[in-house]
C-alpha atoms as a PDB file:
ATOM      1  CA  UNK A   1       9.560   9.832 -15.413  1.00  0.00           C
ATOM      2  CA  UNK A   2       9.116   7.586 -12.218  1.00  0.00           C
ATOM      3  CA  UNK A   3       6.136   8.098  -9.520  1.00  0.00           C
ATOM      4  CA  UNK A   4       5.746   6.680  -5.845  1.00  0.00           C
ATOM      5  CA  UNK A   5       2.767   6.549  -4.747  1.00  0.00           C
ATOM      6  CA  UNK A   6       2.583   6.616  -0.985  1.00  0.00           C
ATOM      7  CA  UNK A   7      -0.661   5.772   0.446  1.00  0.00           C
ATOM      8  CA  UNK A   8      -1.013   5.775   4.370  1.00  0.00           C
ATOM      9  CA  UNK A   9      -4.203   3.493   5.780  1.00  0.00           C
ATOM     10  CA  UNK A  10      -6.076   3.156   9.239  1.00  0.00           C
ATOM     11  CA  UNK A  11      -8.769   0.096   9.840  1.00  0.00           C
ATOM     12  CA  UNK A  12      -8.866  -0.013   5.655  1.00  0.00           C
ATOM     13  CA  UNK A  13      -8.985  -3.335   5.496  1.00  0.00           C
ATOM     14  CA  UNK A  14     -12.728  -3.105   3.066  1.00  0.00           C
ATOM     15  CA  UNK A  15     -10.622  -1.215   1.176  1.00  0.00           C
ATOM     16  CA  UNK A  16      -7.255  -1.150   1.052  1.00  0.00           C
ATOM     17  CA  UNK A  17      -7.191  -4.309  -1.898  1.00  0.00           C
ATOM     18  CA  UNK A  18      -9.218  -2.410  -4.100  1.00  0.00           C
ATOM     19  CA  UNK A  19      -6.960   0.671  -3.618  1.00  0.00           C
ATOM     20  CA  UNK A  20      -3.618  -1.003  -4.688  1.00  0.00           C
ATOM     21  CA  UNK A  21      -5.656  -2.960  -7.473  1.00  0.00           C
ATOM     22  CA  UNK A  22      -6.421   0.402  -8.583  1.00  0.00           C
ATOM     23  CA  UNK A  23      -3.217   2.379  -8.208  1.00  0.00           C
ATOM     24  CA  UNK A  24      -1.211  -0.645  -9.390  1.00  0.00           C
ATOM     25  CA  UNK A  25      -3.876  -1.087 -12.709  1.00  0.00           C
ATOM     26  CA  UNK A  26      -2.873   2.802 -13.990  1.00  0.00           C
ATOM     27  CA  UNK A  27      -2.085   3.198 -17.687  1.00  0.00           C
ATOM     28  CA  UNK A  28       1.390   4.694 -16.551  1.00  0.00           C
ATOM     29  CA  UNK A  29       2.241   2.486 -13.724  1.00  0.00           C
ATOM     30  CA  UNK A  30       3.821   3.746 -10.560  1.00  0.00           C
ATOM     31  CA  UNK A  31       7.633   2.714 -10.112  1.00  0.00           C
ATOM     32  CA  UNK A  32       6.584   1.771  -6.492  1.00  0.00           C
ATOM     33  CA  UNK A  33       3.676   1.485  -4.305  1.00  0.00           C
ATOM     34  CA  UNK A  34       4.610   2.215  -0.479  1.00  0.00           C
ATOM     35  CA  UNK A  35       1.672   1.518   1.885  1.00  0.00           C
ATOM     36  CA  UNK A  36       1.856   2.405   5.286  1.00  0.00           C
ATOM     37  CA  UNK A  37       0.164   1.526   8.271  1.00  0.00           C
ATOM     38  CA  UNK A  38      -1.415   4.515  11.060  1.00  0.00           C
ATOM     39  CA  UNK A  39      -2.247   1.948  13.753  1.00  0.00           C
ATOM     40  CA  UNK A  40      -4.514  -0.104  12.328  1.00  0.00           C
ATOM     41  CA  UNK A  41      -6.609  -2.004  14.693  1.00  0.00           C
ATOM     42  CA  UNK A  42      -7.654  -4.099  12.076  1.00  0.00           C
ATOM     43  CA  UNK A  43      -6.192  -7.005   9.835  1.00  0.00           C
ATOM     44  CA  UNK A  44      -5.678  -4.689   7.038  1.00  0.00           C
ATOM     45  CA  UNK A  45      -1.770  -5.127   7.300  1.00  0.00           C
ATOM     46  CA  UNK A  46      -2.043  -8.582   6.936  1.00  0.00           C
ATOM     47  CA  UNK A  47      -4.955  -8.368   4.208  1.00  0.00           C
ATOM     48  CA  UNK A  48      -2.386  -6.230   2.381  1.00  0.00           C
ATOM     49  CA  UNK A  49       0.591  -8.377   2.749  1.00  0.00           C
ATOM     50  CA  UNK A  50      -1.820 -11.197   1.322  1.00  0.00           C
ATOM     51  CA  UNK A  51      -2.734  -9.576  -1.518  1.00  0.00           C
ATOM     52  CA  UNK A  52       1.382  -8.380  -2.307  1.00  0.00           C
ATOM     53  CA  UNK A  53       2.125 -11.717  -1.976  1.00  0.00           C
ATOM     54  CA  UNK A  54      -0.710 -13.236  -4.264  1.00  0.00           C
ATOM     55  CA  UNK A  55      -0.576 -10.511  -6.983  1.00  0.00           C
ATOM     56  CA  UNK A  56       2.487  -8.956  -6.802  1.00  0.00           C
ATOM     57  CA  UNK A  57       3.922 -10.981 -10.082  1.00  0.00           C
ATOM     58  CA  UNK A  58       1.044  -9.357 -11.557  1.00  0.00           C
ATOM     59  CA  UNK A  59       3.232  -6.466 -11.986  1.00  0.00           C
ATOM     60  CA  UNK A  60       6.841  -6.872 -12.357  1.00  0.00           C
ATOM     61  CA  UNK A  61       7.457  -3.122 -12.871  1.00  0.00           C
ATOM     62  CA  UNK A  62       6.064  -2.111  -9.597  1.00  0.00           C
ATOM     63  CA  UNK A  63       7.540  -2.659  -6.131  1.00  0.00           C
ATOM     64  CA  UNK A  64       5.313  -2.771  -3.382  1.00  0.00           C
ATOM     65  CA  UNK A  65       6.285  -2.218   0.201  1.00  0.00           C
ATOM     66  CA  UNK A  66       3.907  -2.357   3.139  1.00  0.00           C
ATOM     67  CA  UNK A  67       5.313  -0.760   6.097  1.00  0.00           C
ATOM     68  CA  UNK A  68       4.554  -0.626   9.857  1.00  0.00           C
ATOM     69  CA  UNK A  69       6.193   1.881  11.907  1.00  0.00           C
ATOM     70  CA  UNK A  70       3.801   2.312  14.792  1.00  0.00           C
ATOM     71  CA  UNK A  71       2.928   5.599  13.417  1.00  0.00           C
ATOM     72  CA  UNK A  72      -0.806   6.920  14.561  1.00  0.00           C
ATOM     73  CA  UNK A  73      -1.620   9.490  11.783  1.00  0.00           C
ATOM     74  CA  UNK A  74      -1.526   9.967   7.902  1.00  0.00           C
ATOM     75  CA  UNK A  75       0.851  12.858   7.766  1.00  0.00           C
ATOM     76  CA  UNK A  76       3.175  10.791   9.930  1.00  0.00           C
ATOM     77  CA  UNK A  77       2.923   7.742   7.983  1.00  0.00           C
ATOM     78  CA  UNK A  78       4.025   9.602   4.985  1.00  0.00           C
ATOM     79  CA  UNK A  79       7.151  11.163   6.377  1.00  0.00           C
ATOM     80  CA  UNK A  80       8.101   7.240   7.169  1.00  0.00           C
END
């Protein structure tokens, strides 16, 4: 079995690193990790992409992709 995991953030960026850390640290690890911006005001897009790039390698089984669609709520970031 494969899983997704689609997590949709706004102004997360206290957060957000903790939350993949998490998600991405499961005993039976996600196939991919698809995080995705609701008009963040914030730097957590960039905080995210930081951590992706830094940690990434970490886990070779997951694929992470941070997306930013100019979407302004969760339930439209997850139809992206």
């Amino acid at each position: 079995m494969q899983i997704s995991v689609i997590i949709p953030y706004h102004n997360e960026s206290l957060k957000a690193v903790k939350t993949l850390q998490l998600v991405a640290g499961q005993t039976y690890a996600p196939k991919e990790i698809v995080i995705v911006d609701s008009a963040s005001t914030d730097d957590s897009f960039q905080l995210i992409n930081k951590w992706i790039e830094e940690n990434a390698y970490h886990y070779p089984q997951i694929t992470f992709k941070n997306v930013q669609k100019g979407t302004n709520t969760p339930s439209s970031s997850k139809n992206v």
